[in-house]
Protein backbone atom coordinates (compact mmCIF):
# COMPACT_ATOMS: atom_id res chain seq x y z
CA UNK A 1 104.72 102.69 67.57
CA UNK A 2 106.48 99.51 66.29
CA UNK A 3 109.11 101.65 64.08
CA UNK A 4 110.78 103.03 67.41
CA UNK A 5 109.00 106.15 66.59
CA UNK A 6 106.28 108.32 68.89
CA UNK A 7 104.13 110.72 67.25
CA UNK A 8 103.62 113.98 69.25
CA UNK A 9 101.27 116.68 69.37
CA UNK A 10 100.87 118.94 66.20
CA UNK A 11 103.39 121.44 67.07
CA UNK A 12 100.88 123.70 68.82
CA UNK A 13 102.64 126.48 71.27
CA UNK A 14 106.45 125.80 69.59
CA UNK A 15 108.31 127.65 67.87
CA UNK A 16 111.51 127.01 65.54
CA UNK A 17 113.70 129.08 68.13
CA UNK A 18 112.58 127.04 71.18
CA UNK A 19 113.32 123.62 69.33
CA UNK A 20 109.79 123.01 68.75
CA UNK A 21 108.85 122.17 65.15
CA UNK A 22 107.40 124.84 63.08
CA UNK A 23 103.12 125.17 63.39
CA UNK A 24 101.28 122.69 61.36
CA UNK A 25 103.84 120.13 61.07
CA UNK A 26 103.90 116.91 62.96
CA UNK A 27 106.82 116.14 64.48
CA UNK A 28 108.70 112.51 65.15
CA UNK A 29 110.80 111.57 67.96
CA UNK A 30 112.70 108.85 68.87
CA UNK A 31 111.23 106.69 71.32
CA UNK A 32 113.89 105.80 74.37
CA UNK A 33 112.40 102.66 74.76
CA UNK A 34 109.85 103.72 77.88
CA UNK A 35 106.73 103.33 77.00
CA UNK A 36 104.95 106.58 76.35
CA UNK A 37 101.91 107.72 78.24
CA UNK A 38 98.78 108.59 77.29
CA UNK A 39 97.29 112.18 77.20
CA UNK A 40 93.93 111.83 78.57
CA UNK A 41 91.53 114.37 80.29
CA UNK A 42 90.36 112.09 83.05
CA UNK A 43 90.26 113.59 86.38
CA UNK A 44 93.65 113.39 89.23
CA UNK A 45 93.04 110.41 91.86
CA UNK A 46 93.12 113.14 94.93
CA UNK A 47 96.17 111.85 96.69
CA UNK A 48 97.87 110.31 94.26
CA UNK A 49 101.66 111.97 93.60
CA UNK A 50 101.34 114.62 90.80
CA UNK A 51 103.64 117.00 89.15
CA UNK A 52 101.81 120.02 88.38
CA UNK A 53 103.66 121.96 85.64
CA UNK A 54 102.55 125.55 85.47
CA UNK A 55 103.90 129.31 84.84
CA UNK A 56 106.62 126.88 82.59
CA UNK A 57 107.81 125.10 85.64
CA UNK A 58 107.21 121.60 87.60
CA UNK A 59 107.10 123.17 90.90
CA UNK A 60 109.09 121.97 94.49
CA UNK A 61 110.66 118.27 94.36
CA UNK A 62 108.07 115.15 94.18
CA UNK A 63 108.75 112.29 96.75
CA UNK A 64 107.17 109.44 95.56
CA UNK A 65 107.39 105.27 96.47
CA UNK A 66 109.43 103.12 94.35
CA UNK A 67 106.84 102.35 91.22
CA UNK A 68 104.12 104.92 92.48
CA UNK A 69 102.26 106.04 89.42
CA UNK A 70 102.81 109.97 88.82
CA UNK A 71 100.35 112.18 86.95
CA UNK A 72 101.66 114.98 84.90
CA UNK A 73 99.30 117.76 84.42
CA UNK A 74 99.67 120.50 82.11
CA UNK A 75 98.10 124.08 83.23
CA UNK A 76 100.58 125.91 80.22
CA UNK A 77 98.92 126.05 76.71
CA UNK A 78 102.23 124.38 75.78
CA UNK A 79 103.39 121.54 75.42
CA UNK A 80 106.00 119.89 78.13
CA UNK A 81 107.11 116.72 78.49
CA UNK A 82 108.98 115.01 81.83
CA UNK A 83 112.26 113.52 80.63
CA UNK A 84 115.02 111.78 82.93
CA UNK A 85 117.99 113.75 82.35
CA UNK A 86 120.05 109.92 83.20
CA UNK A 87 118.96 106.73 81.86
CA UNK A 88 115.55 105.97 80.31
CA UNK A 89 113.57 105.92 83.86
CA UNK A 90 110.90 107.69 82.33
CA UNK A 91 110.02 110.60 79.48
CA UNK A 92 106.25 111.61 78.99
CA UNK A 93 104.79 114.30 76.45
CA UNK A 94 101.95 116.11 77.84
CA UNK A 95 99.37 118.57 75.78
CA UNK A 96 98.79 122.10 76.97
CA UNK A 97 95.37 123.57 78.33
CA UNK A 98 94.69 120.82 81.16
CA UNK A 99 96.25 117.70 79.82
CA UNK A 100 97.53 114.76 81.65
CA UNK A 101 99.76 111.95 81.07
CA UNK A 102 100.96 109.23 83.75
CA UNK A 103 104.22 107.29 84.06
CA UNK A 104 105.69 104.77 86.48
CA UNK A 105 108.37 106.09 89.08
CA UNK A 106 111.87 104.14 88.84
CA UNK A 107 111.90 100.86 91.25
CA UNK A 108 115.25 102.20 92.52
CA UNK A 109 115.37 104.83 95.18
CA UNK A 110 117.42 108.02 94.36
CA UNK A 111 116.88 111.26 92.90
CA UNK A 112 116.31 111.49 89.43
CA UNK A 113 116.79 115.15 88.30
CA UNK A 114 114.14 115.70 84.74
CA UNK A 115 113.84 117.99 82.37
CA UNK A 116 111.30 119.25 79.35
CA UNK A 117 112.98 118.65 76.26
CA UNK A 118 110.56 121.81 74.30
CA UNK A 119 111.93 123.91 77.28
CA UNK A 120 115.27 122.80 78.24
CA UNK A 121 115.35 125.48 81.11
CA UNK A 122 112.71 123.95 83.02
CA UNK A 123 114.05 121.44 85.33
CA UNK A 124 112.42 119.47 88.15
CA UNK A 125 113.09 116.44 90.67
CA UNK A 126 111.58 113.12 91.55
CA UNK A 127 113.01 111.42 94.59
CA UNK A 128 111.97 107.81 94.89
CA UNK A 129 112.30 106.37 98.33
């Protein structure tokens, strides 16, 4: 949104003591100046690089080409996002039950360590190269 602002999801699957807002309350947070992805319930391009988060975790290290475009997808009925714990290289939000969201991988090769900012315990790796 114009107001540096990002509406997320309705608070669905949070709680107040995992950091989530309390149910039935939309929450606000600060955009960090990445462009936020769409949710959408299209279908995965087989072969394209995906993070699959599941079981509240993002599964083994992604390697991915320098802009690749990665889809998120959401098995958990809660909400996650992908945040880069350095930087604003990317940060998605990504609804529960089957939901995806995209983003583009950093231009720079490294490894970018993320994180889910709901779930701070759940931590993952994208290595661009």
């Amino acid at each position: 949104m114009e107001d540096g602002h990002s509406e997320s999801d309705s608070g669905q699957g949070h709680s107040a003591a995992d950091g989530g807002a309390p149910f039935g309350r939309l929450r606000h947070r600060k955009s960090r100046g990445v462009p936020r992805a769409g949710t959408s319930t299209g279908a995965v391009t087989p072969g394209a690089p995906t993070i699959t988060i599941k079981d509240f975790g993002y599964g083994a290290p992604l390697t991915v080409a320098p802009g690749a475009v990665v889809t998120v997808t959401n098995m958990d009925s809660a909400g996650h996002t992908v945040t880069a714990e350095q930087g604003q290289a990317f940060d998605v939000d990504v609804r529960g039950s089957g939901g995806t969201a995209t983003f583009t991988a950093p231009s720079a090769p490294g490894s970018y360590p993320y994180f889910c900012t709901y779930h701070p315990n759940m931590r993952g790796t994208l290595i661009v190269k």
